[in-house]
C-alpha atoms as a PDB file:
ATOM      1  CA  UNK A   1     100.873 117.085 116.455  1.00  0.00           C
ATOM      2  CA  UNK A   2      99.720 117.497 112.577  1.00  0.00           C
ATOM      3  CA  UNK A   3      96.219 118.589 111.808  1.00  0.00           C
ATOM      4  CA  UNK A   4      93.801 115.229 112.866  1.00  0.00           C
ATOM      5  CA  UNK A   5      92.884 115.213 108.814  1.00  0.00           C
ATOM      6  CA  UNK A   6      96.308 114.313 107.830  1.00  0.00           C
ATOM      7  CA  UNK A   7      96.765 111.379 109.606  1.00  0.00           C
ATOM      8  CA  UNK A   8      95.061 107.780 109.905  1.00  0.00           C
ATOM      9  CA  UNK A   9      95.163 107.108 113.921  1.00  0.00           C
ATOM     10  CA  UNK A  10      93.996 104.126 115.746  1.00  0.00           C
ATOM     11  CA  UNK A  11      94.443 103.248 119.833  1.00  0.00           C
ATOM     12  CA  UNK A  12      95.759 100.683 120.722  1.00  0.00           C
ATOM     13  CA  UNK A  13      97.730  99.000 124.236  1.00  0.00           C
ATOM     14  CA  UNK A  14     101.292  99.027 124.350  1.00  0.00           C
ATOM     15  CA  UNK A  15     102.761  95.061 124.799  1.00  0.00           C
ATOM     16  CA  UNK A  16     106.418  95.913 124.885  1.00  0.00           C
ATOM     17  CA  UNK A  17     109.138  98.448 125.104  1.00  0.00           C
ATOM     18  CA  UNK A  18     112.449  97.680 123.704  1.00  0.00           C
ATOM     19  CA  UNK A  19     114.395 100.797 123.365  1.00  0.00           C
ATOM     20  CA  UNK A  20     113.000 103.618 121.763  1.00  0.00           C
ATOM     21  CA  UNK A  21     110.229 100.873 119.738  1.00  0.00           C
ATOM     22  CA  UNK A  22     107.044 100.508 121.350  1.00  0.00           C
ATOM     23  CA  UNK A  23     105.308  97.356 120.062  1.00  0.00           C
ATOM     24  CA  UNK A  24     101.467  98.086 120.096  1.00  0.00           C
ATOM     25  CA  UNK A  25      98.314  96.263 119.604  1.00  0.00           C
ATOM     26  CA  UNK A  26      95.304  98.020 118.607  1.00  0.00           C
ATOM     27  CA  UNK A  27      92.176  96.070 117.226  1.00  0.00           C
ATOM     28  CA  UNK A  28      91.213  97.605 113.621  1.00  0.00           C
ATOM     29  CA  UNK A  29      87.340  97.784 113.243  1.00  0.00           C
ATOM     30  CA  UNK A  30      86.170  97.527 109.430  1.00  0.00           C
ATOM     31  CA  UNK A  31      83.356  99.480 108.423  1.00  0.00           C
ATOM     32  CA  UNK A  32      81.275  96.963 108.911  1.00  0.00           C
ATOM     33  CA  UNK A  33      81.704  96.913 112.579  1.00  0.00           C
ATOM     34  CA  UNK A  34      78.978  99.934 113.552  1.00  0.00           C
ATOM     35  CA  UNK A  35      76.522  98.409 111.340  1.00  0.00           C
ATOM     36  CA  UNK A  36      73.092  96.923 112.727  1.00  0.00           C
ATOM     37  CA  UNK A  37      72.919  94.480 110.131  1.00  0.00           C
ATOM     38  CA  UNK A  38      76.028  93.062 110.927  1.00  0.00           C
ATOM     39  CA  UNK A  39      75.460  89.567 112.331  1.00  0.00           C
ATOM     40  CA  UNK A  40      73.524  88.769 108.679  1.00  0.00           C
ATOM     41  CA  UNK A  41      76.649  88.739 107.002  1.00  0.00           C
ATOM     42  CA  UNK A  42      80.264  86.963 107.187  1.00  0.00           C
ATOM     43  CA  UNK A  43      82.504  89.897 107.017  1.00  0.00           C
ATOM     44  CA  UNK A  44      85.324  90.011 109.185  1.00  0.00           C
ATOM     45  CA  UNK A  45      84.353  92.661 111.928  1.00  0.00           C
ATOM     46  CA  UNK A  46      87.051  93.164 114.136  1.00  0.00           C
ATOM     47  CA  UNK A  47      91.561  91.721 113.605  1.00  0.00           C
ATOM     48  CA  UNK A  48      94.278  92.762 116.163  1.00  0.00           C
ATOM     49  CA  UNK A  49      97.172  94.168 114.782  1.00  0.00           C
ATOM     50  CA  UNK A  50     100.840  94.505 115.822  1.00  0.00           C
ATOM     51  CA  UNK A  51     103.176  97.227 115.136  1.00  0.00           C
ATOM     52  CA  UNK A  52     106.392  98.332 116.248  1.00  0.00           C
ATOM     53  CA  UNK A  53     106.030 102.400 116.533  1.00  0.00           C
ATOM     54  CA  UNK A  54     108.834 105.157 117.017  1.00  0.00           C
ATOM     55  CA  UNK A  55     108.119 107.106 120.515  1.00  0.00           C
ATOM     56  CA  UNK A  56     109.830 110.872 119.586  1.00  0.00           C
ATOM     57  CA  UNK A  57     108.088 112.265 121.957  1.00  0.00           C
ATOM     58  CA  UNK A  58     109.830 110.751 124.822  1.00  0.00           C
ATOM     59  CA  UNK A  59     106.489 109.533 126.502  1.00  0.00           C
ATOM     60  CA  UNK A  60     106.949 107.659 129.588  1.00  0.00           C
ATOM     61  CA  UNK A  61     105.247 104.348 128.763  1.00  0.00           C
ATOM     62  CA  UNK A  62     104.474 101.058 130.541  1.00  0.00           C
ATOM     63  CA  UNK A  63     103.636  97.854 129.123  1.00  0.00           C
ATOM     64  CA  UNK A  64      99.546  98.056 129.317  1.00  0.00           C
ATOM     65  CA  UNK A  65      99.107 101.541 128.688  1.00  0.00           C
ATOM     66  CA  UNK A  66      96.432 103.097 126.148  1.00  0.00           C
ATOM     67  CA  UNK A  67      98.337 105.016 122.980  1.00  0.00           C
ATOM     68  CA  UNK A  68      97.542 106.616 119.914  1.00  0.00           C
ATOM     69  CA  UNK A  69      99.276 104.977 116.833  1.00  0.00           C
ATOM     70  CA  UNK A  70      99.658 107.512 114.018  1.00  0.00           C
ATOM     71  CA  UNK A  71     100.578 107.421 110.847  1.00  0.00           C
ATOM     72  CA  UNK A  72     100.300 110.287 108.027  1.00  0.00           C
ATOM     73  CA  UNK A  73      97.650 109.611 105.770  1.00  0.00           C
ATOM     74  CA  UNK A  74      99.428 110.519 102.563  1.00  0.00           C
ATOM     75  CA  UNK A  75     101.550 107.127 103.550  1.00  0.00           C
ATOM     76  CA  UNK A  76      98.661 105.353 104.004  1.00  0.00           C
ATOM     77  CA  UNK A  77      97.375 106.247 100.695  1.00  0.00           C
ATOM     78  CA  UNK A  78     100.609 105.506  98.923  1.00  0.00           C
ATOM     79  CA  UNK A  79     100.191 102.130 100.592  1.00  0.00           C
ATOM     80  CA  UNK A  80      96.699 101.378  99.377  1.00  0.00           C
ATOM     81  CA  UNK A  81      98.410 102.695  95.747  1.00  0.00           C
ATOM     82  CA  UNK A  82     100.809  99.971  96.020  1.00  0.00           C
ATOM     83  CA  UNK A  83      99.059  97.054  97.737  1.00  0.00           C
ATOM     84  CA  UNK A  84      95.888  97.310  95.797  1.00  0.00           C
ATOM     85  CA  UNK A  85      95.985  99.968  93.061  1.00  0.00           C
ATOM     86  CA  UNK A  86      98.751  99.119  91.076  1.00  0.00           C
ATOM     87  CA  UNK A  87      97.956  95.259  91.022  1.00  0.00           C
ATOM     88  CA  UNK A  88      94.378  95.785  90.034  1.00  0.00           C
ATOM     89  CA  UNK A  89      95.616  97.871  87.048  1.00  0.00           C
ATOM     90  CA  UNK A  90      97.894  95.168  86.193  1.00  0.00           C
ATOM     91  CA  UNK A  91      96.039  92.261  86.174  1.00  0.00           C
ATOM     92  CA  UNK A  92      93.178  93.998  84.502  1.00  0.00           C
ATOM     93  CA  UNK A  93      95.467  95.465  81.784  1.00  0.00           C
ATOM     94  CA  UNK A  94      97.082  92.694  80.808  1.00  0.00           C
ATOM     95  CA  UNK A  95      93.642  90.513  80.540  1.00  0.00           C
ATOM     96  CA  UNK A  96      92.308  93.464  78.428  1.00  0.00           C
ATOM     97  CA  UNK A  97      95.508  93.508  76.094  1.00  0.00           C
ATOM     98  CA  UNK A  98      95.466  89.951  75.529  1.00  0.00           C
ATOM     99  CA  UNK A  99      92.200  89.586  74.714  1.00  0.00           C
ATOM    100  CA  UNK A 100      91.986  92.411  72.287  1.00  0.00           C
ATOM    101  CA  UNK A 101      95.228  89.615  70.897  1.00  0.00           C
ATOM    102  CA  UNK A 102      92.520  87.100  70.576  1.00  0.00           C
ATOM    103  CA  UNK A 103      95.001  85.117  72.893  1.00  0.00           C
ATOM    104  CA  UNK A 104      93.204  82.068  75.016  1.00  0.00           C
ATOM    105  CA  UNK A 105      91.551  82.444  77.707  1.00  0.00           C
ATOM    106  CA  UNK A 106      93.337  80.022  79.598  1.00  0.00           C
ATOM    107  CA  UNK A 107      96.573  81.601  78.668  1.00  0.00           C
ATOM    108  CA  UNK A 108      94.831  85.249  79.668  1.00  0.00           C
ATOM    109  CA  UNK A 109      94.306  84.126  82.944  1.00  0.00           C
ATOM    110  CA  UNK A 110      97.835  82.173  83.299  1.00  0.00           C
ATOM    111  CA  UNK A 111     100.084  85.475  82.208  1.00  0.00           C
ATOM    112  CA  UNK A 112      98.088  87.989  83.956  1.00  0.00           C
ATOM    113  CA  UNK A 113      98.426  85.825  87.419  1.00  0.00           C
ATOM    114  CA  UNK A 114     101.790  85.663  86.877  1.00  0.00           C
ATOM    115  CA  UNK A 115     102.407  89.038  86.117  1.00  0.00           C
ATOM    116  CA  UNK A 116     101.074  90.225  89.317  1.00  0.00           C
ATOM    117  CA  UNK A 117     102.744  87.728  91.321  1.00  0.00           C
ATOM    118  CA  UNK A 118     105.494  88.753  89.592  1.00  0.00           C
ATOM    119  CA  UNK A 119     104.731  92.230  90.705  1.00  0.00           C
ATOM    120  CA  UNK A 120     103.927  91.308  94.149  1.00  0.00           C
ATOM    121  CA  UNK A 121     107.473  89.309  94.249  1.00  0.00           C
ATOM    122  CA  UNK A 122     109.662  92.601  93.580  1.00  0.00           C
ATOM    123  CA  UNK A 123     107.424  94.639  96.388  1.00  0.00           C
ATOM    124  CA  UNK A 124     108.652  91.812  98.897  1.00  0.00           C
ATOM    125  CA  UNK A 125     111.636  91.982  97.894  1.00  0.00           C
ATOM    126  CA  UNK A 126     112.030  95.692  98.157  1.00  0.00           C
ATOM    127  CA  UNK A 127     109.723  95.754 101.216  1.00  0.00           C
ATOM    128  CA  UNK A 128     112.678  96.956 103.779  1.00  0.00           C
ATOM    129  CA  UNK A 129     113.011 100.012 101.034  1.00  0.00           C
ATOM    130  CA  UNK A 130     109.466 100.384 100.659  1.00  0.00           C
ATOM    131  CA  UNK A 131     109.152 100.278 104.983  1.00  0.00           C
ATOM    132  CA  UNK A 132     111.300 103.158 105.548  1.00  0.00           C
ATOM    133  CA  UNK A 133     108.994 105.203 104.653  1.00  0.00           C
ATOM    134  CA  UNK A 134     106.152 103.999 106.899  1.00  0.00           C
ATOM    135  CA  UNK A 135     107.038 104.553 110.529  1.00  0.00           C
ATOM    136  CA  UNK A 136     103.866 104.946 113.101  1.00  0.00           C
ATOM    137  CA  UNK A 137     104.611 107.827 115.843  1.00  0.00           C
ATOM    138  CA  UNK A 138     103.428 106.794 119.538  1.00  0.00           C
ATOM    139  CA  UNK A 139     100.877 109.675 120.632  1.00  0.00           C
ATOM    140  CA  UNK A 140      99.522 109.666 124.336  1.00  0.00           C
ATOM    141  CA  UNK A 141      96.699 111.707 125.209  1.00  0.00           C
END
């Protein structure tokens, strides 16, 4: 297994097998989860998650069993890059460039939503492309 650092792990329960996928659930904690101030505020603490994950390692697995969901973290951060990086510039580009064109707000606001939906359109569209590159690796412990 790669060095704990390079990876972003979370455990989670297997809920089917079908072939060599394992579909997993694993309930992702935000940060916000640990804290002792969290029942003043309306953050979201805890979401279950689904994903289907590759099993290489040949682990003999039942439907119930606890699992390890990895995935390396350089993907992860490539992910957070295109999800949330590369909209934010974006949107906040184009607002800065076309107010520096004294062009209206209203307009502003109009062209720079629609260029990141626009944006956002060609990721779904590309999103079996993009996927390949993302496959979680069933660890068992």
């Amino acid at each position: 297994m790669k060095n704990r650092n390079d990876v972003v792990s979370h455990e989670g329960i297997v809920q089917a097998i079908e072939g060599e996928k394992v579909i997993v659930k694993m309930t992702v904690s935000s940060a916000c989860a640990g804290c002792h101030a969290k029942h003043l505020c309306s953050s979201l603490d805890n979401q279950d998650k689904t994903v289907t994950a590759e099993n290489p390692h040949q682990y003999p697995l039942e439907i119930g069993d606890a699992v390890t969901v990895v995935l390396q973290e350089k993907l992860a951060l490539k992910a957070v890059v295109i999800c949330f990086l590369i909209p934010f510039v974006l949107l906040f580009g184009t607002v800065v460039a076309l107010s520096a064109l004294s062009v209206s707000d209203l307009l502003t606001g109009l062209v720079s939503l629609t260029a990141t939906s626009v944006y956002y359109l060609i990721v779904w569209l590309f999103r079996n492309k993009i996927g390949r590159d993302y496959t979680f690796v069933i660890h068992k412990e």
